[in-house]
PDB file of N, CA and C in Angstrom:
ATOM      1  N   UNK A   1     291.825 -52.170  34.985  1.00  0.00           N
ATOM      2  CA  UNK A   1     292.081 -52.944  33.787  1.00  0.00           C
ATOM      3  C   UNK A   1     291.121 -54.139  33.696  1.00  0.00           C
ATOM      4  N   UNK A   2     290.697 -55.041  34.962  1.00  0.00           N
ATOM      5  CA  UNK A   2     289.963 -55.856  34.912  1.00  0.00           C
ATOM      6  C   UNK A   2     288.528 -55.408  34.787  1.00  0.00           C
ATOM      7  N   UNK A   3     287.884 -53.954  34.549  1.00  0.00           N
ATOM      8  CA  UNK A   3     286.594 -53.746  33.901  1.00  0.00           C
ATOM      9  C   UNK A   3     286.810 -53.833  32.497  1.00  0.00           C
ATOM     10  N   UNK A   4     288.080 -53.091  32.116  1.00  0.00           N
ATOM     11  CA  UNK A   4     287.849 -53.258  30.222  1.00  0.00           C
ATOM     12  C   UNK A   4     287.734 -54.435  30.401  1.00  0.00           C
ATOM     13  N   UNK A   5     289.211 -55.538  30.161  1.00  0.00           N
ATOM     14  CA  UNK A   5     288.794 -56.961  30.042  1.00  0.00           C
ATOM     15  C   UNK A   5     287.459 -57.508  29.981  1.00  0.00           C
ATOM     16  N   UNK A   6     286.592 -57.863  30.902  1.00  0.00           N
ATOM     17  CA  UNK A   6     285.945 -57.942  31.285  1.00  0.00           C
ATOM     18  C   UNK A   6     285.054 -57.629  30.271  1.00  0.00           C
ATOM     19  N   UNK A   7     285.020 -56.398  29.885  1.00  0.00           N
ATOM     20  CA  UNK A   7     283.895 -55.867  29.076  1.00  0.00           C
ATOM     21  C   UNK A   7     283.650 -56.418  27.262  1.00  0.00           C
ATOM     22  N   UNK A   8     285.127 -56.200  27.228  1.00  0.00           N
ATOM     23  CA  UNK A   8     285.753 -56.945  25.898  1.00  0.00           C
ATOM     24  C   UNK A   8     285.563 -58.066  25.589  1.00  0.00           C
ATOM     25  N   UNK A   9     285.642 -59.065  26.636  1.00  0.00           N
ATOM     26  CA  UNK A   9     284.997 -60.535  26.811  1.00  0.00           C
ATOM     27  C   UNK A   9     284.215 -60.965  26.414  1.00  0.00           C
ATOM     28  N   UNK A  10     283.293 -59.866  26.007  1.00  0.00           N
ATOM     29  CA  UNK A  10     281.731 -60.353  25.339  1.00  0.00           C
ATOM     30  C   UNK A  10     282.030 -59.827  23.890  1.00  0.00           C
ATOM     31  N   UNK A  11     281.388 -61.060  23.086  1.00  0.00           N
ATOM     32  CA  UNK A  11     281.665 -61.051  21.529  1.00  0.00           C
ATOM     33  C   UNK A  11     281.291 -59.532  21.098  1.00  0.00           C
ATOM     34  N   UNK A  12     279.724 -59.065  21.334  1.00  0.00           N
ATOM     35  CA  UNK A  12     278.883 -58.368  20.687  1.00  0.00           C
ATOM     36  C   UNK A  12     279.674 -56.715  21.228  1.00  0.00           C
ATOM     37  N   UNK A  13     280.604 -57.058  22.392  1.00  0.00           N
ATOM     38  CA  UNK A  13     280.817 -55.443  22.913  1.00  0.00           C
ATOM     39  C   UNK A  13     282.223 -55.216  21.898  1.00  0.00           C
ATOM     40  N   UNK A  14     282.784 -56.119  21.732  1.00  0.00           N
ATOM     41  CA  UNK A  14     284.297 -56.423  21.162  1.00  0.00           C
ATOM     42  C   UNK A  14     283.737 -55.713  19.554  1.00  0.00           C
ATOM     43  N   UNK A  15     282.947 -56.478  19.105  1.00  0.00           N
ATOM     44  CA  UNK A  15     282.310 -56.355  17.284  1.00  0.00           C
ATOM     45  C   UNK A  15     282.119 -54.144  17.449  1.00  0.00           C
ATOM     46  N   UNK A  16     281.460 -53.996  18.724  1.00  0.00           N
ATOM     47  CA  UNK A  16     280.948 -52.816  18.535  1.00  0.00           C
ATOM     48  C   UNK A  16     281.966 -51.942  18.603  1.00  0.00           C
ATOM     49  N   UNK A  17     283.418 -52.356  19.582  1.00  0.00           N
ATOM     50  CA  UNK A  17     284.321 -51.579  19.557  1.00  0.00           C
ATOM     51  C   UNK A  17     284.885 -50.898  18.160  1.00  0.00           C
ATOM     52  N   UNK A  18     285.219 -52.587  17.601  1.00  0.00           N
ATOM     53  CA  UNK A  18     285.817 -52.241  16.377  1.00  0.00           C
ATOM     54  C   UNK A  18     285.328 -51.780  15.275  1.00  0.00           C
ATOM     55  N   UNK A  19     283.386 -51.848  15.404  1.00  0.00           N
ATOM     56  CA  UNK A  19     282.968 -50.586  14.361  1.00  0.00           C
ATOM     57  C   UNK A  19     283.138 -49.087  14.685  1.00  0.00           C
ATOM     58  N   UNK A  20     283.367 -48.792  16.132  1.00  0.00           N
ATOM     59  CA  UNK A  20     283.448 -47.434  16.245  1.00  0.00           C
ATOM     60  C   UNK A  20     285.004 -46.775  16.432  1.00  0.00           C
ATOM     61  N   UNK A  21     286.088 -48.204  15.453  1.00  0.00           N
ATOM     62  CA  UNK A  21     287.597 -47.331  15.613  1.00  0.00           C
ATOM     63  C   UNK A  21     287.237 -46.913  14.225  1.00  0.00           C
ATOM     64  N   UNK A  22     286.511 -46.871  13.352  1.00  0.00           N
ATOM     65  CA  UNK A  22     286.424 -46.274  12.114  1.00  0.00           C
ATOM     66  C   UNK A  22     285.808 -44.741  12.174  1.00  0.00           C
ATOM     67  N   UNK A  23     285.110 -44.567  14.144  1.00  0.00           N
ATOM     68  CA  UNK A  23     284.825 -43.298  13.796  1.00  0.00           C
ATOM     69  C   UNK A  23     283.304 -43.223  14.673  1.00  0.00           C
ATOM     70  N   UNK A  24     282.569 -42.107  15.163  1.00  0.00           N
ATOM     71  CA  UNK A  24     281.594 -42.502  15.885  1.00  0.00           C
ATOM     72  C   UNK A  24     280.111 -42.983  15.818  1.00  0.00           C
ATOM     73  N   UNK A  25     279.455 -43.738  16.441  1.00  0.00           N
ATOM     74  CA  UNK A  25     278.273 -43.854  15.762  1.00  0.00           C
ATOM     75  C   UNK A  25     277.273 -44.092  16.884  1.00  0.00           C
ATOM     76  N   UNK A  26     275.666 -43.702  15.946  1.00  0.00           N
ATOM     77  CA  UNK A  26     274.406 -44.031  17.001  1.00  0.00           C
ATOM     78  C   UNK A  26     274.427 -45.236  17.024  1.00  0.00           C
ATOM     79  N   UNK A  27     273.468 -45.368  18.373  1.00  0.00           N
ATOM     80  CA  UNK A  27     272.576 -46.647  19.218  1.00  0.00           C
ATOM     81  C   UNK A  27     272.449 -47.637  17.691  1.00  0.00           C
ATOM     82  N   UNK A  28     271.688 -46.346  16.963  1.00  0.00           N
ATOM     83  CA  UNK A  28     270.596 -47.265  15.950  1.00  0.00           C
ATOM     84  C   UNK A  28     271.691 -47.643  14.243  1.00  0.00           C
ATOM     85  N   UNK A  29     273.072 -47.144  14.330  1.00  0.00           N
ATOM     86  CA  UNK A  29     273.755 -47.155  13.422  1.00  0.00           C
ATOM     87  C   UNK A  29     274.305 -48.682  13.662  1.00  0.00           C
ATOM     88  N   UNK A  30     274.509 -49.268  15.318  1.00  0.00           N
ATOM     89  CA  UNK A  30     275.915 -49.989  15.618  1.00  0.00           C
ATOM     90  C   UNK A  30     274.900 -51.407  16.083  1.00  0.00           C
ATOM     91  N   UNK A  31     272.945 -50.757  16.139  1.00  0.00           N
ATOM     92  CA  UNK A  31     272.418 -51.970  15.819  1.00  0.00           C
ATOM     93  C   UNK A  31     272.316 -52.600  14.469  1.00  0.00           C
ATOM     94  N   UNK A  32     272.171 -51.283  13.454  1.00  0.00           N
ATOM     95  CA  UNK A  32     271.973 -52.337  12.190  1.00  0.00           C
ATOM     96  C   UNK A  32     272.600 -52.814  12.046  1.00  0.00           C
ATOM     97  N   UNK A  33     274.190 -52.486  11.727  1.00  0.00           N
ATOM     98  CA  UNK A  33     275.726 -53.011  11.424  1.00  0.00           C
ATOM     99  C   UNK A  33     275.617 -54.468  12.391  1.00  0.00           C
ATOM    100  N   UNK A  34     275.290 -54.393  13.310  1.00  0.00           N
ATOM    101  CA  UNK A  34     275.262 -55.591  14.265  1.00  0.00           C
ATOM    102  C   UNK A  34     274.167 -56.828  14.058  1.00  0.00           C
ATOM    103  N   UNK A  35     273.293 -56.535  13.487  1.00  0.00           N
ATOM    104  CA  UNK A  35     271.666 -56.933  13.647  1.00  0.00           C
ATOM    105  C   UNK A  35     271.505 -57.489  15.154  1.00  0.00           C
ATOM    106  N   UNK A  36     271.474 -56.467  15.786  1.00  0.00           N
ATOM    107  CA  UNK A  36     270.633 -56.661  17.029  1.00  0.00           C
ATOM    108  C   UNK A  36     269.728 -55.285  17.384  1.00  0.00           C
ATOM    109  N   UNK A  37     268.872 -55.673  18.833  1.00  0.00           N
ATOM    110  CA  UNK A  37     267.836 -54.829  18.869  1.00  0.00           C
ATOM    111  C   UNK A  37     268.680 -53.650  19.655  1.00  0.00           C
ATOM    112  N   UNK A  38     268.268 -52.309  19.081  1.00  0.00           N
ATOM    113  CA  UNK A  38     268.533 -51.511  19.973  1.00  0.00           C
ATOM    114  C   UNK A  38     268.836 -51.594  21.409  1.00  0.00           C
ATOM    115  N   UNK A  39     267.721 -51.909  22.085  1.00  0.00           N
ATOM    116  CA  UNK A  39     267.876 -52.181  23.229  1.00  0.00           C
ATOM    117  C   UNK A  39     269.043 -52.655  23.816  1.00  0.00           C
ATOM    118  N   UNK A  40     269.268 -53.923  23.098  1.00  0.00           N
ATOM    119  CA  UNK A  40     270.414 -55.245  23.696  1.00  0.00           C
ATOM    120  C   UNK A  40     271.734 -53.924  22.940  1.00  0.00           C
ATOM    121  N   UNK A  41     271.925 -53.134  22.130  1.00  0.00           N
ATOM    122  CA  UNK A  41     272.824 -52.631  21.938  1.00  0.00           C
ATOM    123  C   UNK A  41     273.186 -51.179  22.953  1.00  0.00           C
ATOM    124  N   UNK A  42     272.287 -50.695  23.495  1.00  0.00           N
ATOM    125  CA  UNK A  42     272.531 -49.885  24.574  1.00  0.00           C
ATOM    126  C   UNK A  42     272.565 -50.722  25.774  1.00  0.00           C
ATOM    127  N   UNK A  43     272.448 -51.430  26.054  1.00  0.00           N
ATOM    128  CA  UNK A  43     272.828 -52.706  27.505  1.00  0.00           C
ATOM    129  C   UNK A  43     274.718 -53.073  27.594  1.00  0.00           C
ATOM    130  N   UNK A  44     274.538 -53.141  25.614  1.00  0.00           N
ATOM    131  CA  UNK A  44     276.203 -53.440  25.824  1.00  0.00           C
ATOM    132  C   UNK A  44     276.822 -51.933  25.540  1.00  0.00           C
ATOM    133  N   UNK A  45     276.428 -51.115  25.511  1.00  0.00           N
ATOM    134  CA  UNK A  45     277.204 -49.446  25.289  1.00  0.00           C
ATOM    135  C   UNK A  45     277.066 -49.097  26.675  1.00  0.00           C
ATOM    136  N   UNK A  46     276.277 -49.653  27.636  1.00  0.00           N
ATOM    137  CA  UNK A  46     276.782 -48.727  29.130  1.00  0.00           C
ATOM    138  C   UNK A  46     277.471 -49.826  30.000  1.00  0.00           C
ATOM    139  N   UNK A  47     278.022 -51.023  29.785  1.00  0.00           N
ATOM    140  CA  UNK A  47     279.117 -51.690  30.048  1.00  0.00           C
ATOM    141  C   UNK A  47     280.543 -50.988  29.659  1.00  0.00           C
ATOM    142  N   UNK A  48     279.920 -50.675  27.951  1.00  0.00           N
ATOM    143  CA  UNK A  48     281.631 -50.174  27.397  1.00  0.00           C
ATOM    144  C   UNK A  48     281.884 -49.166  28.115  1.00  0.00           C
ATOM    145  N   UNK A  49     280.922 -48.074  28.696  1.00  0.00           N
ATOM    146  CA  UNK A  49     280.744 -46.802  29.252  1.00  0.00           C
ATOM    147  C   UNK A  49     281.859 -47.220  30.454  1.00  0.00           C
ATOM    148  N   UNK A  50     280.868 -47.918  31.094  1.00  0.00           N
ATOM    149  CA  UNK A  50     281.262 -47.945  32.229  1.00  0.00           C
ATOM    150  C   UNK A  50     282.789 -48.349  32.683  1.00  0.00           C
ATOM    151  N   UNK A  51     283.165 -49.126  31.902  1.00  0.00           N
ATOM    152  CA  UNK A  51     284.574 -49.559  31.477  1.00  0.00           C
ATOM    153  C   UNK A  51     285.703 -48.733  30.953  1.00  0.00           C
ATOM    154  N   UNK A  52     284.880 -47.442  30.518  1.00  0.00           N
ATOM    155  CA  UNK A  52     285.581 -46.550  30.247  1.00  0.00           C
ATOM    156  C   UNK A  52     286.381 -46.486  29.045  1.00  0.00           C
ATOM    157  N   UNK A  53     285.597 -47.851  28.066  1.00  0.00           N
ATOM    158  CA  UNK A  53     285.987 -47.907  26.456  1.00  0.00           C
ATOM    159  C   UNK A  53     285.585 -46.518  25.551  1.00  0.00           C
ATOM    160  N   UNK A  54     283.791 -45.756  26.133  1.00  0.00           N
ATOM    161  CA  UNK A  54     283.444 -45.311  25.316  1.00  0.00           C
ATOM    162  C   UNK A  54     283.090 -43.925  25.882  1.00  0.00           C
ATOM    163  N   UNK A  55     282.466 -42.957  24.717  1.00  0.00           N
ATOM    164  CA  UNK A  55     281.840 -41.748  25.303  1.00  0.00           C
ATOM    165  C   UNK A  55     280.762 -41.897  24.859  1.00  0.00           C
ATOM    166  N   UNK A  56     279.894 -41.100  25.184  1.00  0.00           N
ATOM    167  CA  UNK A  56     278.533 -40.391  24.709  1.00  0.00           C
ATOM    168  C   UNK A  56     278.291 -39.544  24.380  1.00  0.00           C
ATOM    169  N   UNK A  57     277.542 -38.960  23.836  1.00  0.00           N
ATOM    170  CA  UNK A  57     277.350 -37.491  23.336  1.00  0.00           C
ATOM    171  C   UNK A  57     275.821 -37.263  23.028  1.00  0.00           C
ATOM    172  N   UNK A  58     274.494 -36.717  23.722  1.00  0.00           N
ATOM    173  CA  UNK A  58     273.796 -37.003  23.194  1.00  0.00           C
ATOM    174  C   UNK A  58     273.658 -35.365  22.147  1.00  0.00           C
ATOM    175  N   UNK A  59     272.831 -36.086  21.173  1.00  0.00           N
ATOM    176  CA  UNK A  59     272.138 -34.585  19.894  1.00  0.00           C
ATOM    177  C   UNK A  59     271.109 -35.031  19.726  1.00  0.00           C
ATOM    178  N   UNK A  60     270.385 -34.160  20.462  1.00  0.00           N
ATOM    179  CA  UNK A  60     268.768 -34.241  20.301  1.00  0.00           C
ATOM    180  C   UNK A  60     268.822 -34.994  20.918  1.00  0.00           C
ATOM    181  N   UNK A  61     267.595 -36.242  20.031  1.00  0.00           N
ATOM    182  CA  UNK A  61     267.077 -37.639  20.905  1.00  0.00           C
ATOM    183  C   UNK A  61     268.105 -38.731  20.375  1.00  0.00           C
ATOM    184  N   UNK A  62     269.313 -38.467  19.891  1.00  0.00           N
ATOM    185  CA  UNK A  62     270.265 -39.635  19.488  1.00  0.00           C
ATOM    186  C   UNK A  62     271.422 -39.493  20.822  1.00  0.00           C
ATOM    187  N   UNK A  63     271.736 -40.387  20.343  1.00  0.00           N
ATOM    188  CA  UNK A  63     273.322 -40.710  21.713  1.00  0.00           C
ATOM    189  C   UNK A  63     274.215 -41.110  20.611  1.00  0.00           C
ATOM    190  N   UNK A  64     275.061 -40.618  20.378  1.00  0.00           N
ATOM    191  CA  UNK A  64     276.693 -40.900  19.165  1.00  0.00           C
ATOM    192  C   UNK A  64     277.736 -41.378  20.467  1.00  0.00           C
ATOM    193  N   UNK A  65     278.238 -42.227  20.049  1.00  0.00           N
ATOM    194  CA  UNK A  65     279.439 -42.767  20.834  1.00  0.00           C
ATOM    195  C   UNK A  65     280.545 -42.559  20.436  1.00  0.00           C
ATOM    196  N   UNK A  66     281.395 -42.605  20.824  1.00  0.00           N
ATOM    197  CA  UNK A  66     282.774 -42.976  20.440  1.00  0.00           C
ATOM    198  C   UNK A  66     283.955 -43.306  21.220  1.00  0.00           C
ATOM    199  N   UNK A  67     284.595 -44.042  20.703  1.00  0.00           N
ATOM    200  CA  UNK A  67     285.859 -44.255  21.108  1.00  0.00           C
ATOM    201  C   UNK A  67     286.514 -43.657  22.111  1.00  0.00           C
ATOM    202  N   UNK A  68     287.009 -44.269  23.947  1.00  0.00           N
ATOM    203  CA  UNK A  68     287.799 -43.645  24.641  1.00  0.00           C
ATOM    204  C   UNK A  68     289.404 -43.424  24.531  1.00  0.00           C
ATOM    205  N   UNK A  69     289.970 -42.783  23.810  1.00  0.00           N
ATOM    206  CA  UNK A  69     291.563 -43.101  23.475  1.00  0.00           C
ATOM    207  C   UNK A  69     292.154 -43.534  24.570  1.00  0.00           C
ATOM    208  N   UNK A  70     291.899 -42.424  25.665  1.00  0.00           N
ATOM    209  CA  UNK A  70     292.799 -42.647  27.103  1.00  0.00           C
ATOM    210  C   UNK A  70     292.686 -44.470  27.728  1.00  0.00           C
ATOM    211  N   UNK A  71     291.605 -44.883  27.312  1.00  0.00           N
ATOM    212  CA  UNK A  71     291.474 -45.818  27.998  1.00  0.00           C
ATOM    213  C   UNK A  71     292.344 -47.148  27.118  1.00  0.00           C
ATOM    214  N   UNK A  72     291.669 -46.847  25.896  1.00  0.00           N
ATOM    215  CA  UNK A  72     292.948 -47.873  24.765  1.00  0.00           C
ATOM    216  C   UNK A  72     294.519 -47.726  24.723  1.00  0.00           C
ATOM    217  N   UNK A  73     294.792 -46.454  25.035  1.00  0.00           N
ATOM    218  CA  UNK A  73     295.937 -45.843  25.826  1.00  0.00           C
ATOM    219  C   UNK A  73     296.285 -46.890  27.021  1.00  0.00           C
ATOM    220  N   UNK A  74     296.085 -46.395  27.937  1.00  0.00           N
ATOM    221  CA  UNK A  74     296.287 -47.281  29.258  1.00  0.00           C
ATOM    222  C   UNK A  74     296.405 -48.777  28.832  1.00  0.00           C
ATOM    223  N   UNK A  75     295.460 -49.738  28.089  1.00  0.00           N
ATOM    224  CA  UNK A  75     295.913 -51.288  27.566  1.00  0.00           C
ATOM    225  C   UNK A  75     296.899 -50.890  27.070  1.00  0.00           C
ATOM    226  N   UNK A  76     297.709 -50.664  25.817  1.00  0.00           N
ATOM    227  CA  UNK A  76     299.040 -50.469  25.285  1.00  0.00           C
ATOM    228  C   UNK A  76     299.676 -50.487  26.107  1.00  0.00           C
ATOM    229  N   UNK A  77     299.606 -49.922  27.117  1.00  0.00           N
ATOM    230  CA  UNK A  77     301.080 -49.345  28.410  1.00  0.00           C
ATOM    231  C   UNK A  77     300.556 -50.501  29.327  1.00  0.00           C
ATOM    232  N   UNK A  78     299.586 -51.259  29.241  1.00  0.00           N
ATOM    233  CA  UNK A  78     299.732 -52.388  30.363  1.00  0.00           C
ATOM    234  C   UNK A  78     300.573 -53.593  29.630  1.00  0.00           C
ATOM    235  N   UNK A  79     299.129 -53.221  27.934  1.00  0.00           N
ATOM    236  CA  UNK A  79     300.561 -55.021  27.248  1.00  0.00           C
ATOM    237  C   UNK A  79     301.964 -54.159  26.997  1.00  0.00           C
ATOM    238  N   UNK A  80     301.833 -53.367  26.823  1.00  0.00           N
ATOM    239  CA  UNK A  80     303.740 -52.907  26.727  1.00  0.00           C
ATOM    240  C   UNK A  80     304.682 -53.434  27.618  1.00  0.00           C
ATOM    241  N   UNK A  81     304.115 -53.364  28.762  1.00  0.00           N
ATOM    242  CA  UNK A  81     305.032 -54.241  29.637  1.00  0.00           C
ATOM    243  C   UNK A  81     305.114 -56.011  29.658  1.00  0.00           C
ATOM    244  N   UNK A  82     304.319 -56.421  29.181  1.00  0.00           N
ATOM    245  CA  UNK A  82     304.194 -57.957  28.821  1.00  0.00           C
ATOM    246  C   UNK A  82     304.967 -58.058  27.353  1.00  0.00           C
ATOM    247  N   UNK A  83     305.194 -57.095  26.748  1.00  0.00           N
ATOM    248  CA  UNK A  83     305.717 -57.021  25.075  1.00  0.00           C
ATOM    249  C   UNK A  83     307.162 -56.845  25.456  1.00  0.00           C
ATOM    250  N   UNK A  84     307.660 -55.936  26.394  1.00  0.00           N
ATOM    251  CA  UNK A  84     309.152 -55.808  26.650  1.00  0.00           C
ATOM    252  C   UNK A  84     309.658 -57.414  27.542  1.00  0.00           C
ATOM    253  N   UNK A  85     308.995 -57.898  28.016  1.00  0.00           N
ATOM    254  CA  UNK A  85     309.065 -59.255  28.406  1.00  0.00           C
ATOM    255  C   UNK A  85     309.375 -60.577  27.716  1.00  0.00           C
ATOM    256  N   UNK A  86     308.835 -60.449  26.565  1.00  0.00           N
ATOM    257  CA  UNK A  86     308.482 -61.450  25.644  1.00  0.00           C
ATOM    258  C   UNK A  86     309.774 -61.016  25.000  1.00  0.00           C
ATOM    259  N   UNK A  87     310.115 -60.030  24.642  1.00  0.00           N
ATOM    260  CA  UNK A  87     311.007 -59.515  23.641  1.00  0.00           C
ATOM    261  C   UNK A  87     312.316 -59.801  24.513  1.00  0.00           C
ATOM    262  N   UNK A  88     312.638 -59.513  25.623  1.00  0.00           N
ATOM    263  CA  UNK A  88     314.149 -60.271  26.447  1.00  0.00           C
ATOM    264  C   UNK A  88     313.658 -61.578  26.218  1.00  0.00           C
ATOM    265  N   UNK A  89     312.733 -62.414  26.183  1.00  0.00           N
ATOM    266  CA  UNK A  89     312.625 -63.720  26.219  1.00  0.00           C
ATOM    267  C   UNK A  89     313.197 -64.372  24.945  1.00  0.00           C
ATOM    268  N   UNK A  90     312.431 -63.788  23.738  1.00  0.00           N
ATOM    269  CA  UNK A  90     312.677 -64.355  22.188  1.00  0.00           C
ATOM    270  C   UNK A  90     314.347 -63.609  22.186  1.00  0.00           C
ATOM    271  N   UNK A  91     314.739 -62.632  22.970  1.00  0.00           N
ATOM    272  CA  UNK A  91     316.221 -62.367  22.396  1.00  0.00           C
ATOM    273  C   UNK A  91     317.165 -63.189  22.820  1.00  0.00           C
ATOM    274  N   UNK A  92     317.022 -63.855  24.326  1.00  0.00           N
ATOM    275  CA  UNK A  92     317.857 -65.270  24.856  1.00  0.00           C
ATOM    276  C   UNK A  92     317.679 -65.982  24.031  1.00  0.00           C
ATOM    277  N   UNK A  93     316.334 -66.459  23.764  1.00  0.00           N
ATOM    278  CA  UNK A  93     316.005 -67.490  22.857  1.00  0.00           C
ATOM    279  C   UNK A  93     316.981 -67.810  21.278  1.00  0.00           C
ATOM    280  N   UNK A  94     317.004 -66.454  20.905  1.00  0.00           N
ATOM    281  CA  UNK A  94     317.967 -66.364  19.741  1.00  0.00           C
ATOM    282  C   UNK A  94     319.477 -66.369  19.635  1.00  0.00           C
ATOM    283  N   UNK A  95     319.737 -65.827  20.743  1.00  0.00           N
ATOM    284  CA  UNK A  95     321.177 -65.813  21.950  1.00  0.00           C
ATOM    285  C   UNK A  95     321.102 -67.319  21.806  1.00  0.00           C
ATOM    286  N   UNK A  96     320.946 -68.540  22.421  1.00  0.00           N
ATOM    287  CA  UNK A  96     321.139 -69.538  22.545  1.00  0.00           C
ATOM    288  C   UNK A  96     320.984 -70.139  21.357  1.00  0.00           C
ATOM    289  N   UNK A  97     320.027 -70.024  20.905  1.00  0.00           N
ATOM    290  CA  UNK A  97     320.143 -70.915  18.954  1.00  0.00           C
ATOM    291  C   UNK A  97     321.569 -70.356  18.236  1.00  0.00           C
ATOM    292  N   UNK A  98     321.922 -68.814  18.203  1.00  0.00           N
ATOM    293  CA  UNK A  98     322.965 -69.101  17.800  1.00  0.00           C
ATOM    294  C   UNK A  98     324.115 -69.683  18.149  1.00  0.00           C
ATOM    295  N   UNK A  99     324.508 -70.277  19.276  1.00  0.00           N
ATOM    296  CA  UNK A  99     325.329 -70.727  19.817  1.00  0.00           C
ATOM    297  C   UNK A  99     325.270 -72.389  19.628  1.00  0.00           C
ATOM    298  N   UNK A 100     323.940 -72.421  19.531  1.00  0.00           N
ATOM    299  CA  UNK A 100     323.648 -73.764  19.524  1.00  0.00           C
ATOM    300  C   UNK A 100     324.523 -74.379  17.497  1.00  0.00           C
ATOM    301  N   UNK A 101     324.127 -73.323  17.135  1.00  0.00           N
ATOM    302  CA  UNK A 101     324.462 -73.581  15.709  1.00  0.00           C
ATOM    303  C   UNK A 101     326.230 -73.326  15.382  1.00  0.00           C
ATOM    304  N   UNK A 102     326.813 -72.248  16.106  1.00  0.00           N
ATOM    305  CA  UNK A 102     327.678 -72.539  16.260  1.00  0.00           C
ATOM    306  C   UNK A 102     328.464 -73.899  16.158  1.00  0.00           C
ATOM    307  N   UNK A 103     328.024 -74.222  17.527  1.00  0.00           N
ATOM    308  CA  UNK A 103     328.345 -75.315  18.672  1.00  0.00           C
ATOM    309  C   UNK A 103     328.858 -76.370  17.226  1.00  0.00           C
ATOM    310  N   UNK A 104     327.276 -76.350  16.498  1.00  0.00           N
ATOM    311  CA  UNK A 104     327.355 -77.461  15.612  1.00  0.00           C
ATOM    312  C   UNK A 104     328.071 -77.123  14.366  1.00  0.00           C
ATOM    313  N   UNK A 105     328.772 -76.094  13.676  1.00  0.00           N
ATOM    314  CA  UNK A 105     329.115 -76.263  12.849  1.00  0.00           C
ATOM    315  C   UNK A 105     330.842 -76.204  13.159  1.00  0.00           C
ATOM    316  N   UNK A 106     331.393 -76.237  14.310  1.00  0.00           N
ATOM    317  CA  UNK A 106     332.707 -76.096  14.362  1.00  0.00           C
ATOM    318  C   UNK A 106     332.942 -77.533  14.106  1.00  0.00           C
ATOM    319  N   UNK A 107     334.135 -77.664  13.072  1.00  0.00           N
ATOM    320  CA  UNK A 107     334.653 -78.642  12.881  1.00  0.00           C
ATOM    321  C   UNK A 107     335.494 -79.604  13.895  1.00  0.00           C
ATOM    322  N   UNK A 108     335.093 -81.003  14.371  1.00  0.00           N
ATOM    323  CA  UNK A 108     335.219 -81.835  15.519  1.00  0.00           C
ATOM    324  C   UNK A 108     336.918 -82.399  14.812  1.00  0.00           C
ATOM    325  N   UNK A 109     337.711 -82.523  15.933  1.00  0.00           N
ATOM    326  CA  UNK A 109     338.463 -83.345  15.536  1.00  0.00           C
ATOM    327  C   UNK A 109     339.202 -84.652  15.679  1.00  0.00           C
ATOM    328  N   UNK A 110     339.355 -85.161  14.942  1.00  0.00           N
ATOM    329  CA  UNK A 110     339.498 -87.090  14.805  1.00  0.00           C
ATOM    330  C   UNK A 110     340.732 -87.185  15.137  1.00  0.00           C
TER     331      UNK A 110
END
């Protein structure tokens, strides 16, 4: 988990992810969309690789990428467990406000 992170961390790999959840694309598609040089855009595609964000595919002399599900898979089921956490947390949380409101609207007596 700490290679995705990691990989995601960087602005330009994050931007490239989210052009290729629309679907897959070349080296030279995800530089224009980006304006950077080819180059610097295959430097950050074998990080994502390696991280196991992305695939490859080459045709011909192009390389098409796309999207690793399994691996965006696996984050969900890691924050899932930080999401079932949060969610007993905000439900005490609401557990106690109502009580709290309770508390305050029972009529005191003189």
């Amino acid at each position: 988990m700490n290679k995705i992170f990691s990989a995601l961390a960087e602005p330009h790999r994050l931007h490239m992810v989210e052009l290729l959840r629309d679907g897959p694309l070349t080296v030279g598609e995800i530089a224009g969309r980006l304006g950077l040089s080819q180059p610097q855009v295959s430097k950050h595609l074998r990080v994502l690789s390696e991280a196991g964000l992305v695939d490859v595919q080459p045709i011909a002399n192009r390389r098409v990428y796309k999207l690793r599900p399994q691996s965006l898979q696996d984050m969900e089921n890691w924050l899932g467990s930080f999401r079932r956490l949060w969610e007993t947390q905000f439900d005490r949380m609401e557990a106690y406000l109502q009580a709290l409101q309770a508390k305050e609207s029972k009529p005191t007596d003189e």
